[in-house]
N, C-alpha and C. Protein backbone atom coordinates (compact mmCIF):
# COMPACT_ATOMS: atom_id res chain seq x y z
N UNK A 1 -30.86 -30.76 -39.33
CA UNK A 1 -29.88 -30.67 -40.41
C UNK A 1 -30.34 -31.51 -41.59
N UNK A 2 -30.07 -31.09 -42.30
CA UNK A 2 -30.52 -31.60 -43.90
C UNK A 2 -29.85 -32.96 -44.24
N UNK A 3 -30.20 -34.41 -44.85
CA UNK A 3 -29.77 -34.80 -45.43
C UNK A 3 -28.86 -34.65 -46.98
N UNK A 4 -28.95 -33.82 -47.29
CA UNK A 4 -28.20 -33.07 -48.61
C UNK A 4 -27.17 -31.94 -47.92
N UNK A 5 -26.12 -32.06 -47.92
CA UNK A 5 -25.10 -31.76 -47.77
C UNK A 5 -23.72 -31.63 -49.14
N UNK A 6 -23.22 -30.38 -49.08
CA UNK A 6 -21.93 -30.29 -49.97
C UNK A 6 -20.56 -30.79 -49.31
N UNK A 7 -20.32 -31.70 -49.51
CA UNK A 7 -19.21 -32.05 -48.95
C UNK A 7 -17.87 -32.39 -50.09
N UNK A 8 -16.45 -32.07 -48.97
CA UNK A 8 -15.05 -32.42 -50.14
C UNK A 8 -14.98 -33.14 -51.02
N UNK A 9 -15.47 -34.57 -49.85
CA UNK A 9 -15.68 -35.58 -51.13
C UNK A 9 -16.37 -35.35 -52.28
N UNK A 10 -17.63 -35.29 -52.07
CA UNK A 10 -18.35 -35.20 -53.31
C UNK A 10 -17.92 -33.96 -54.23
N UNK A 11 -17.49 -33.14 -53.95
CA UNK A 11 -17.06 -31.74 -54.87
C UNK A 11 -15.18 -32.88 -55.88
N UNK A 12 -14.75 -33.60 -54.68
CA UNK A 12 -13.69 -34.00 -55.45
C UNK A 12 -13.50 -34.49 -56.45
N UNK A 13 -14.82 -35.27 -56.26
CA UNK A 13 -15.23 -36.52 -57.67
C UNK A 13 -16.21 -36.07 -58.64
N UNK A 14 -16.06 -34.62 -58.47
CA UNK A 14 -16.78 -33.71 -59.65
C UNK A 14 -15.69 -34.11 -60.79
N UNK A 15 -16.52 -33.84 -62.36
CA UNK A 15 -15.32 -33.73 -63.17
C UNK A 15 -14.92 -32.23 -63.78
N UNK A 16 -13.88 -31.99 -64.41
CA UNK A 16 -13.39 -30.46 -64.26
C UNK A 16 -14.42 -29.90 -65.14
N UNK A 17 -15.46 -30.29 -66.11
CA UNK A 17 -16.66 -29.66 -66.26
C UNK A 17 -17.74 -29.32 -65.38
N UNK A 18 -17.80 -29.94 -64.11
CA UNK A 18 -18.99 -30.36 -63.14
C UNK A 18 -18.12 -29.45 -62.54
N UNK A 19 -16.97 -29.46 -62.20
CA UNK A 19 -16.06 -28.32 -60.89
C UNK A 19 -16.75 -27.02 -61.40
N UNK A 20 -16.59 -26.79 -62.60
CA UNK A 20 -16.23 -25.38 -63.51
C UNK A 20 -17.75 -24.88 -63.31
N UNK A 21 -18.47 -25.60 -63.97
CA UNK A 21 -20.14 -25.16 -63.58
C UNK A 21 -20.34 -24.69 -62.46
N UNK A 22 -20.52 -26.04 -61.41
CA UNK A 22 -21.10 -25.78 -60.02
C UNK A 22 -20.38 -24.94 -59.29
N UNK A 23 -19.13 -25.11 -59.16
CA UNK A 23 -18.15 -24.40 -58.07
C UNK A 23 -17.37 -22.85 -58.57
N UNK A 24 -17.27 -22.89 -59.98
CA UNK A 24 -16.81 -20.69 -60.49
C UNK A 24 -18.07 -20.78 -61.16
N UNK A 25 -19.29 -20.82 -61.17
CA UNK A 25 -20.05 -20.40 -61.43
C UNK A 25 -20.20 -20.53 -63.48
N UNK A 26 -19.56 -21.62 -63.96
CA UNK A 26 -19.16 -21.64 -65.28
C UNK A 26 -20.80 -22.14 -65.99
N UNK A 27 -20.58 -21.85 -67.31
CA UNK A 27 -21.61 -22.35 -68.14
C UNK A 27 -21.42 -22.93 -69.14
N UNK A 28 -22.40 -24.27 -69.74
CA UNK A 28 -21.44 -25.54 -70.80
C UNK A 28 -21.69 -25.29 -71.77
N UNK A 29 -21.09 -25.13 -72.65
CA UNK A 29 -21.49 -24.94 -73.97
C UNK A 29 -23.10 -25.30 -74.55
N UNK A 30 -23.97 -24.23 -75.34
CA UNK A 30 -25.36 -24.88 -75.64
C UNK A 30 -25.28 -26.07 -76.62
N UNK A 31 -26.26 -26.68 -76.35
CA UNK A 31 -25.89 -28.56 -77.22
C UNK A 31 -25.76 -29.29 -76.67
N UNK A 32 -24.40 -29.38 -76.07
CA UNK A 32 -23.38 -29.81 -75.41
C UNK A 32 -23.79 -31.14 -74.32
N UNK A 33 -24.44 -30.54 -73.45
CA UNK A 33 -24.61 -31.20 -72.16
C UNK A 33 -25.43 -32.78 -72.58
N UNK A 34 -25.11 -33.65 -71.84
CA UNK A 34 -25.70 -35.00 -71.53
C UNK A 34 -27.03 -34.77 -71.32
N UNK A 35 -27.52 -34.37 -70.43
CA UNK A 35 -29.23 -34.37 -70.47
C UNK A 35 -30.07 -33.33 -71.10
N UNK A 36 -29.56 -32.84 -71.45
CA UNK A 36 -30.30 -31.91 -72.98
C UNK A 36 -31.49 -32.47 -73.72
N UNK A 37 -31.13 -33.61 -74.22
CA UNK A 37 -32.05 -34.94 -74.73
C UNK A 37 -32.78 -35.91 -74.12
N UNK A 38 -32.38 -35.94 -72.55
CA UNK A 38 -33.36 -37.29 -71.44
C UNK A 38 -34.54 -37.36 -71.90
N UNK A 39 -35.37 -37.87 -72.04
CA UNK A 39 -36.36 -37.58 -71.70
C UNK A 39 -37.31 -39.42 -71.28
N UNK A 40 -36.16 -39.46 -70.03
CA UNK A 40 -36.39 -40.76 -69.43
C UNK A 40 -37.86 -40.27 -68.15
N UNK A 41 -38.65 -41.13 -67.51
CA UNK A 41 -39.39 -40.44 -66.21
C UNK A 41 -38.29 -40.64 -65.11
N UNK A 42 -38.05 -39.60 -64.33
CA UNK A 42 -37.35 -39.77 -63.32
C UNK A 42 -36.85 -38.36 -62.79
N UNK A 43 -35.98 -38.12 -61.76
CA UNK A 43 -35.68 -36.87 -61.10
C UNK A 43 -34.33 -36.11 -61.62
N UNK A 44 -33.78 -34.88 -61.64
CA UNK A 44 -32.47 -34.69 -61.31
C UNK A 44 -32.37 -33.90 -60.48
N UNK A 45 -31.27 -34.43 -59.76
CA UNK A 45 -30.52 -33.56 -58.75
C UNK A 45 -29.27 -32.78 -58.59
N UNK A 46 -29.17 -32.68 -57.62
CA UNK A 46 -27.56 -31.45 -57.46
C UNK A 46 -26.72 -32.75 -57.36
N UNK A 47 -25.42 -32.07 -58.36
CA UNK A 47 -24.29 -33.48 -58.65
C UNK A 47 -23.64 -33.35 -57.65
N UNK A 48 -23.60 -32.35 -56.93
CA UNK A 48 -22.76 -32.10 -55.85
C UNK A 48 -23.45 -32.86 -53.92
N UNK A 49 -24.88 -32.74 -53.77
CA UNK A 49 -25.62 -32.12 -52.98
C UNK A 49 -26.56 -33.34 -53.00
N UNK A 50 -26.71 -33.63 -53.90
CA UNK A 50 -28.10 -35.18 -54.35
C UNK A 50 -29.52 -34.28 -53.99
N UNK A 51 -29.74 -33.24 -53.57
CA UNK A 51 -31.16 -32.18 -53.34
C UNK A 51 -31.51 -32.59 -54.52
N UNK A 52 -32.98 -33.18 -54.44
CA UNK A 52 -33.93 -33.10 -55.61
C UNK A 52 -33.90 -31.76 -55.90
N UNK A 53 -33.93 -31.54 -57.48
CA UNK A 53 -33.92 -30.21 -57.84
C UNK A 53 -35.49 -30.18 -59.12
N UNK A 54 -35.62 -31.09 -59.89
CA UNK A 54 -36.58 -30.88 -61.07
C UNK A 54 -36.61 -32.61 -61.24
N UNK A 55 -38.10 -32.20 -61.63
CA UNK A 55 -38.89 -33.46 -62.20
C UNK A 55 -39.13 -33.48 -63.45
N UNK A 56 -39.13 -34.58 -63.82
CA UNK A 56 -38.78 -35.19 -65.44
C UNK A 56 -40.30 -34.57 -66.44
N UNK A 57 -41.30 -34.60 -65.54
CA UNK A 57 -42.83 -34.23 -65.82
C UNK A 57 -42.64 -32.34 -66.03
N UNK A 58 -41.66 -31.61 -65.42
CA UNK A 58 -41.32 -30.21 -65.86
C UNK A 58 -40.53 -30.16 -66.79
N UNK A 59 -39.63 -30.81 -67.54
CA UNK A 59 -38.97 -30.37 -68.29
C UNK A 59 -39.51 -30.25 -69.87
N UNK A 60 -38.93 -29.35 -70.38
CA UNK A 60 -39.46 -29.11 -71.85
C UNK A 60 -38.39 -28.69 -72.70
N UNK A 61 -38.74 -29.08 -74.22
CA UNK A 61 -37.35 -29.07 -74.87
C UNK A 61 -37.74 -27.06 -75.61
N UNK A 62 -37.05 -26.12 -75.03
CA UNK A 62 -37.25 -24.89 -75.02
C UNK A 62 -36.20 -23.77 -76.27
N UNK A 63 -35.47 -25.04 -76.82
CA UNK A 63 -35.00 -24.86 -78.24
C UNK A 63 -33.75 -23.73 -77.75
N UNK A 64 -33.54 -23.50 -76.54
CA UNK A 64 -32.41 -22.86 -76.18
C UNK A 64 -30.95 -23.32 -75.74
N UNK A 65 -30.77 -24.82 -75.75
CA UNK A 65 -29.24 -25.52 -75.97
C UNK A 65 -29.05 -26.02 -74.48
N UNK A 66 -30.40 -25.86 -73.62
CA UNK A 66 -30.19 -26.48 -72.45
C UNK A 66 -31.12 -27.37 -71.95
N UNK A 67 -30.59 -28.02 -70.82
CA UNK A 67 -32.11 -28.51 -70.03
C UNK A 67 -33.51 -27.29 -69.51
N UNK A 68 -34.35 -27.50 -70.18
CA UNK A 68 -35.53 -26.76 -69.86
C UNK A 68 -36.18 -27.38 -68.59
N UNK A 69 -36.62 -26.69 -67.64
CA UNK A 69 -38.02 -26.71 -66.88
C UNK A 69 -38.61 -26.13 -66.35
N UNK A 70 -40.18 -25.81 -66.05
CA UNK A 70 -41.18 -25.11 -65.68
C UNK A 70 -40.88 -24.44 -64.41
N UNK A 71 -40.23 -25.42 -63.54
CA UNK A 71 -40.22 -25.39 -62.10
C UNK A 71 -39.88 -26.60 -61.25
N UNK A 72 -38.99 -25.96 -60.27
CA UNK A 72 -38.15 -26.72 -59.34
C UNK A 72 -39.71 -28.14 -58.43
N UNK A 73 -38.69 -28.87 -58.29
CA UNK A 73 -39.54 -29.99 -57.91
C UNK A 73 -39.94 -30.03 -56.52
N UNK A 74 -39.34 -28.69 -55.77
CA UNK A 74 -39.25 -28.57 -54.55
C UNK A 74 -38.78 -27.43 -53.66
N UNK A 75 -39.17 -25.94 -54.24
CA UNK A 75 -38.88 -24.39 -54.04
C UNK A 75 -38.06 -24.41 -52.79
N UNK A 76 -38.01 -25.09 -51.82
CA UNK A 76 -37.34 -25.09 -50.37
C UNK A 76 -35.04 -25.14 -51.07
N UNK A 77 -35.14 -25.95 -52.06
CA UNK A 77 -34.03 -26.45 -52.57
C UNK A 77 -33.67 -26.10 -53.67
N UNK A 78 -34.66 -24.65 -53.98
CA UNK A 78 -33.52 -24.03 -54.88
C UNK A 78 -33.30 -22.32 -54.50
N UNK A 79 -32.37 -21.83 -54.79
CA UNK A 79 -32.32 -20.52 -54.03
C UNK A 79 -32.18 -19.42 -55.69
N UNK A 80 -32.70 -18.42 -55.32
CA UNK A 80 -32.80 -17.45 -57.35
C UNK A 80 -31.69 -16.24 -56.24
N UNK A 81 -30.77 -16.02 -57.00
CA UNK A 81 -30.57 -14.86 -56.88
C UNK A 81 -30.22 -13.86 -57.59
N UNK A 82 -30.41 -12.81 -57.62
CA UNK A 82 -29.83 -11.44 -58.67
C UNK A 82 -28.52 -11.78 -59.29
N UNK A 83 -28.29 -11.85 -60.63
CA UNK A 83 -26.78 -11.84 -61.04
C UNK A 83 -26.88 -10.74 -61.77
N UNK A 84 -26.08 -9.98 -61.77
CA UNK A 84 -25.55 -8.87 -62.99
C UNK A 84 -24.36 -8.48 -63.28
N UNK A 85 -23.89 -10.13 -63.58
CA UNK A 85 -22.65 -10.03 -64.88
C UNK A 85 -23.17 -10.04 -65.89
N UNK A 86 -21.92 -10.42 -66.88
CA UNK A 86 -21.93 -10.08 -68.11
C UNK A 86 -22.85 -8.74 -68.97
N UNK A 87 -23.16 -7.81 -67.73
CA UNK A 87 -23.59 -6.48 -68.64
C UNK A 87 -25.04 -6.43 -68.61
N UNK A 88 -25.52 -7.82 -67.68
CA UNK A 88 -27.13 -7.74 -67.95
C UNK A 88 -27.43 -7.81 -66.28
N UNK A 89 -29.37 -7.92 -66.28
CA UNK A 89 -29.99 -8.68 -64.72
C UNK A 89 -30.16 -9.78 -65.22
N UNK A 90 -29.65 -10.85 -64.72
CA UNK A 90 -30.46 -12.13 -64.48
C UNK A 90 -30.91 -12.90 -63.50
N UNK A 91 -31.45 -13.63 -63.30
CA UNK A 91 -31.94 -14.71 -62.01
C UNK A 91 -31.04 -15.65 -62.11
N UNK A 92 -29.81 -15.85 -61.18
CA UNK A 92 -29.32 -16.77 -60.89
C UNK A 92 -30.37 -18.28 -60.12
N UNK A 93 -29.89 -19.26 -60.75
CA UNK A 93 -30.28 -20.37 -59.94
C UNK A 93 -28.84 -21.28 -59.34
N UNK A 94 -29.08 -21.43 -58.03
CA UNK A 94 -28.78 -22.46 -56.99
C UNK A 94 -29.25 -23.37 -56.08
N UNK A 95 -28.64 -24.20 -55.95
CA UNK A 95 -29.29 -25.18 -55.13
C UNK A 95 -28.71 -24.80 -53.23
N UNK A 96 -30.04 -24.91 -52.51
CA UNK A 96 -29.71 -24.37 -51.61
C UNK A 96 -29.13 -25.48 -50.35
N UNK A 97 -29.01 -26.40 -50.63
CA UNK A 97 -27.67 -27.10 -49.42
C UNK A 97 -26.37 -27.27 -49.78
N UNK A 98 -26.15 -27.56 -51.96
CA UNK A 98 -25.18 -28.10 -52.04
C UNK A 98 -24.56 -26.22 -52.51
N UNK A 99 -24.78 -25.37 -52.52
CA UNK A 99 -24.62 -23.88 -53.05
C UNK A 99 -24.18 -23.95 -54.62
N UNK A 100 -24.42 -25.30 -55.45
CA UNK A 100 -24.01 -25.16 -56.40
C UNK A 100 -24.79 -24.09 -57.60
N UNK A 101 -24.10 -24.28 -58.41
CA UNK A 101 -24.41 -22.89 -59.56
C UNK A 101 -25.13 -23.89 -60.25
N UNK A 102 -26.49 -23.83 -60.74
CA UNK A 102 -27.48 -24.30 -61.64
C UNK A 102 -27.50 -23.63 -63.01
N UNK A 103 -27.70 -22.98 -63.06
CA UNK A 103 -27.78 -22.02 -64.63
C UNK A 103 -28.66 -20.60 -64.17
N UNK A 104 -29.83 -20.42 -64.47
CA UNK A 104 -30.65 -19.12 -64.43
C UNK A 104 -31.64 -19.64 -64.88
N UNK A 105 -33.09 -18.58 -64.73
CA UNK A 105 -34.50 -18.99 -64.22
C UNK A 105 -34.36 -17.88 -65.47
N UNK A 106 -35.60 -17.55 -66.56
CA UNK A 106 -36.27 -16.82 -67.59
C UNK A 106 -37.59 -16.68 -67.26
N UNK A 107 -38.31 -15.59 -67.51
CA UNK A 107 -39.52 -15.53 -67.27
C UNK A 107 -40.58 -15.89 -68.81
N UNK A 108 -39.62 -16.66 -70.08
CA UNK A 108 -40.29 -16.98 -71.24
C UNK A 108 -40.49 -18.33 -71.34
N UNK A 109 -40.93 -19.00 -70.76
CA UNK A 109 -41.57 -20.35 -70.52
C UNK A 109 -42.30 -20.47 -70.74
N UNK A 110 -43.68 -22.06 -70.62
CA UNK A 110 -44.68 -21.96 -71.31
C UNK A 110 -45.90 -20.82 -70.80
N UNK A 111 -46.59 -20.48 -70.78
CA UNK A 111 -47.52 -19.07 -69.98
C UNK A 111 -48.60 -20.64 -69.02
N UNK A 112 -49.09 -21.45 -70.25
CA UNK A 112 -50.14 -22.05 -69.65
C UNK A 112 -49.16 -23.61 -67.97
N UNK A 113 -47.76 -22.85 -67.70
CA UNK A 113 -47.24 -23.60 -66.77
C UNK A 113 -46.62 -22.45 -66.18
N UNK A 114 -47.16 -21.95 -66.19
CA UNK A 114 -46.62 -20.91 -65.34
C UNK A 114 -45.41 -19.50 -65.83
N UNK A 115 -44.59 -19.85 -66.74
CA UNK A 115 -44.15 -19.04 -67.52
C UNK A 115 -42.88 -18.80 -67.50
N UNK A 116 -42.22 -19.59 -66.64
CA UNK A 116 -40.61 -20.11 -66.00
C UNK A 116 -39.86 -20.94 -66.83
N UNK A 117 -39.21 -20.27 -67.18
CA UNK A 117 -37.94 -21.19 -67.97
C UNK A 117 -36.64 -21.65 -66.92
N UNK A 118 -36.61 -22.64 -66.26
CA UNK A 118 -35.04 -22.86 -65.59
C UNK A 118 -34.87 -23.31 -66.84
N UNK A 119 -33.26 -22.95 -67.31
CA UNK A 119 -32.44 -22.83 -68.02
C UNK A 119 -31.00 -23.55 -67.25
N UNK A 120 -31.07 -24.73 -67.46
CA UNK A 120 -30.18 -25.55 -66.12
C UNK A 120 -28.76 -26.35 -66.80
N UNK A 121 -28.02 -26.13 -66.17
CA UNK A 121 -26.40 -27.04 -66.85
C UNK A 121 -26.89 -27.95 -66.51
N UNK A 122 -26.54 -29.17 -67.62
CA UNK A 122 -26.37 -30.46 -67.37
C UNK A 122 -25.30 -30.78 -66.32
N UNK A 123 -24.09 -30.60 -66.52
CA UNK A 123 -22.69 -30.46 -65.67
C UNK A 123 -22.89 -30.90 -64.29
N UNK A 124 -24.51 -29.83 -63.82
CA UNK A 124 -24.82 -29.82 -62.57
C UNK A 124 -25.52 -30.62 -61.97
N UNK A 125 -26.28 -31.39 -62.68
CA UNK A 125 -27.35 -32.36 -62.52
C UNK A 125 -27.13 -33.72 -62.23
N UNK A 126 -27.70 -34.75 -61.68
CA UNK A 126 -27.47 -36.23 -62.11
C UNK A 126 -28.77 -36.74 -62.28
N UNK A 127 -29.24 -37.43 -63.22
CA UNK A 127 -30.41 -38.23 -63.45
C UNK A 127 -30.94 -39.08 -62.59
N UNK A 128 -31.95 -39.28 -61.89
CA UNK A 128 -31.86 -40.38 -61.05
C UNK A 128 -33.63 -41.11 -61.74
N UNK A 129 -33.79 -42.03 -62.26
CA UNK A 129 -34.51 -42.91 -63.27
C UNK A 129 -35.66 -43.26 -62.18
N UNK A 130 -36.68 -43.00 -62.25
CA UNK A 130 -37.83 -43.11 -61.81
C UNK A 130 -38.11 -44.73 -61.00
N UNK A 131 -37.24 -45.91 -61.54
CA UNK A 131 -36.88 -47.43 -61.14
C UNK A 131 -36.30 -46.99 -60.07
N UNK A 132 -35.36 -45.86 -59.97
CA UNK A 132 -34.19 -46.24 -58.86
C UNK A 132 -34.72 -45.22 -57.69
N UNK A 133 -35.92 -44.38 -57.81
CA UNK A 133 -35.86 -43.64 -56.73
C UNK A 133 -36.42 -44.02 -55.67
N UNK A 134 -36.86 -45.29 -55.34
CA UNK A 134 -37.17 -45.63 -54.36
C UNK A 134 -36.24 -45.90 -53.55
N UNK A 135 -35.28 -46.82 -54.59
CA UNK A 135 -33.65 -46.89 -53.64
C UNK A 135 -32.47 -46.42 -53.36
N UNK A 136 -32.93 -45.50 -53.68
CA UNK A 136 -32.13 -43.97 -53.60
C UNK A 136 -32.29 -42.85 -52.87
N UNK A 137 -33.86 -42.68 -52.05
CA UNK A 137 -33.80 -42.29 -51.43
C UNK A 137 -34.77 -40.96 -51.71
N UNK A 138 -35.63 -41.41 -53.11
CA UNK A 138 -36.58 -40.37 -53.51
C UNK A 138 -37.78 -40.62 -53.60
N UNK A 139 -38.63 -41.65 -53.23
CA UNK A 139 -39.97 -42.13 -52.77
C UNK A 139 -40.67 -40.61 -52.98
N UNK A 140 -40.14 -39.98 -52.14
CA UNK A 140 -41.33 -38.45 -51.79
C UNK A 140 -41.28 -38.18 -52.97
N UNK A 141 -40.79 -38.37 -54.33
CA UNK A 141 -40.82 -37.00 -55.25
C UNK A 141 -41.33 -37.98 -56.54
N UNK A 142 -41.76 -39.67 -56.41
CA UNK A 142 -42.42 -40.18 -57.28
C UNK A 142 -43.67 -39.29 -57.86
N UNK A 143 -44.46 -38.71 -56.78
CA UNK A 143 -46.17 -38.13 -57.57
C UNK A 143 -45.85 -37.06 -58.52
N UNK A 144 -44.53 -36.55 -58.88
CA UNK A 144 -43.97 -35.70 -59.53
C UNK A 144 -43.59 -36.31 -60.65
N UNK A 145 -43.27 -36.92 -61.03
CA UNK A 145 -42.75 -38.30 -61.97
C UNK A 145 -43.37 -38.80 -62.52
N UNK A 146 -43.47 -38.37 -64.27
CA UNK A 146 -44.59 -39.31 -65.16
C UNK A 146 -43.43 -39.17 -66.62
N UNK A 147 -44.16 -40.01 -67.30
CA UNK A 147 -43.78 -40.42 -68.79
C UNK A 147 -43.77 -39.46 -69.31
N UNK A 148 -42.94 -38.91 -70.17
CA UNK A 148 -43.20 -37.83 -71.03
C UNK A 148 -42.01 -37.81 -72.51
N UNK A 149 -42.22 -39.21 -72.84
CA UNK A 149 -41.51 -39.38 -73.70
C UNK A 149 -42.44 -39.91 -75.10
C-alpha cells in the first residue's frame, strides 16, 4: 500500500478553492493561482495526497495563465485520462493515489523536452522547497531538483 493516500482529513482542510479544483473537477481562474510565478528549486505535490507530482527543473513559464511543466516527476503518480467536456478531447490529468483533478496535459510544449505541456491548477498543488525535502519525506526526488531561477 502506498504511502500517499486521500484521506477525509486531508480533503477537509482543503480550502473551497482546493475542494472545487481537486474534488468537482473545477478550474482557477488563468493568473490567478499562487504558484504560477514559483520559481523556487523544489517539488510539488498533490494538496490532497502529498504524491510527488512535478519537479521545479520541469516547469516553464508557457504564457498560458498556469503552472507549466514538461513532465510529471514520476509517471507511476499521475494518471491522463480522456475528457470530452466542454465540446472538445482533452487529456485529463490526475494524480493517481490522491484521484485529485490536476488540470490537463497539451501536446504544445517545448519539442526539444519532449513536447508536453501539463497545464496544472495551482489549487491542487503544494510547494515543497528543495531545504525541506529531506524532512518531508522527498530525499528520492532531490536528483530532479535544480535552480532555475
Amino acid at each position: 500500500m502506498s504511502t500517499y493516500q486521500k484521506s477525509q482529513d486531508a480533503i477537509s482542510a482543503l480550502t473551497a478553492e482546493q475542494f472545487r479544483v481537486t474534488q468537482e473537477n473545477g478550474t482557477e481562474r488563468p493568473g490567478t493561482g499562487e504558484l504560477l510565478d514559483n520559481t523556487l528549486p523544489g517539488i510539488y505535490v498533490d494538496v490532497v495526497s502529498g504524491e510527488p507530482l512535478f519537479a521545479s527543473s520541469a516547469k516553464y513559464e508557457s504564457g498560458c495563465g498556469w503552472p507549466s511543466f514538461t513532465k510529471a516527476i514520476d509517471a507511476v503518480n499521475v494518471n491522463e485520462i480522456t475528457d470530452n467536456t466542454l465540446g472538445m478531447t482533452r487529456t485529463e490529468v490526475r494524480s493517481s493515489h490522491g484521484d485529485s483533478h490536476l488540470g490537463h496535459v497539451f501536446p504544445d510544449g517545448p519539442r526539444d523536452q519532449g513536447g508536453l505541456r501539463y497545464c496544472i491548477n495551482s489549487a491542487a498543488l503544494r510547494f515543497v522547497h528543495r531545504d525541506e525535502m529531506v524532512s518531508k519525506g522527498y530525499a528520492a526526488y532531490l536528483d530532479q531538483v535544480e535552480d532555475i531561477s
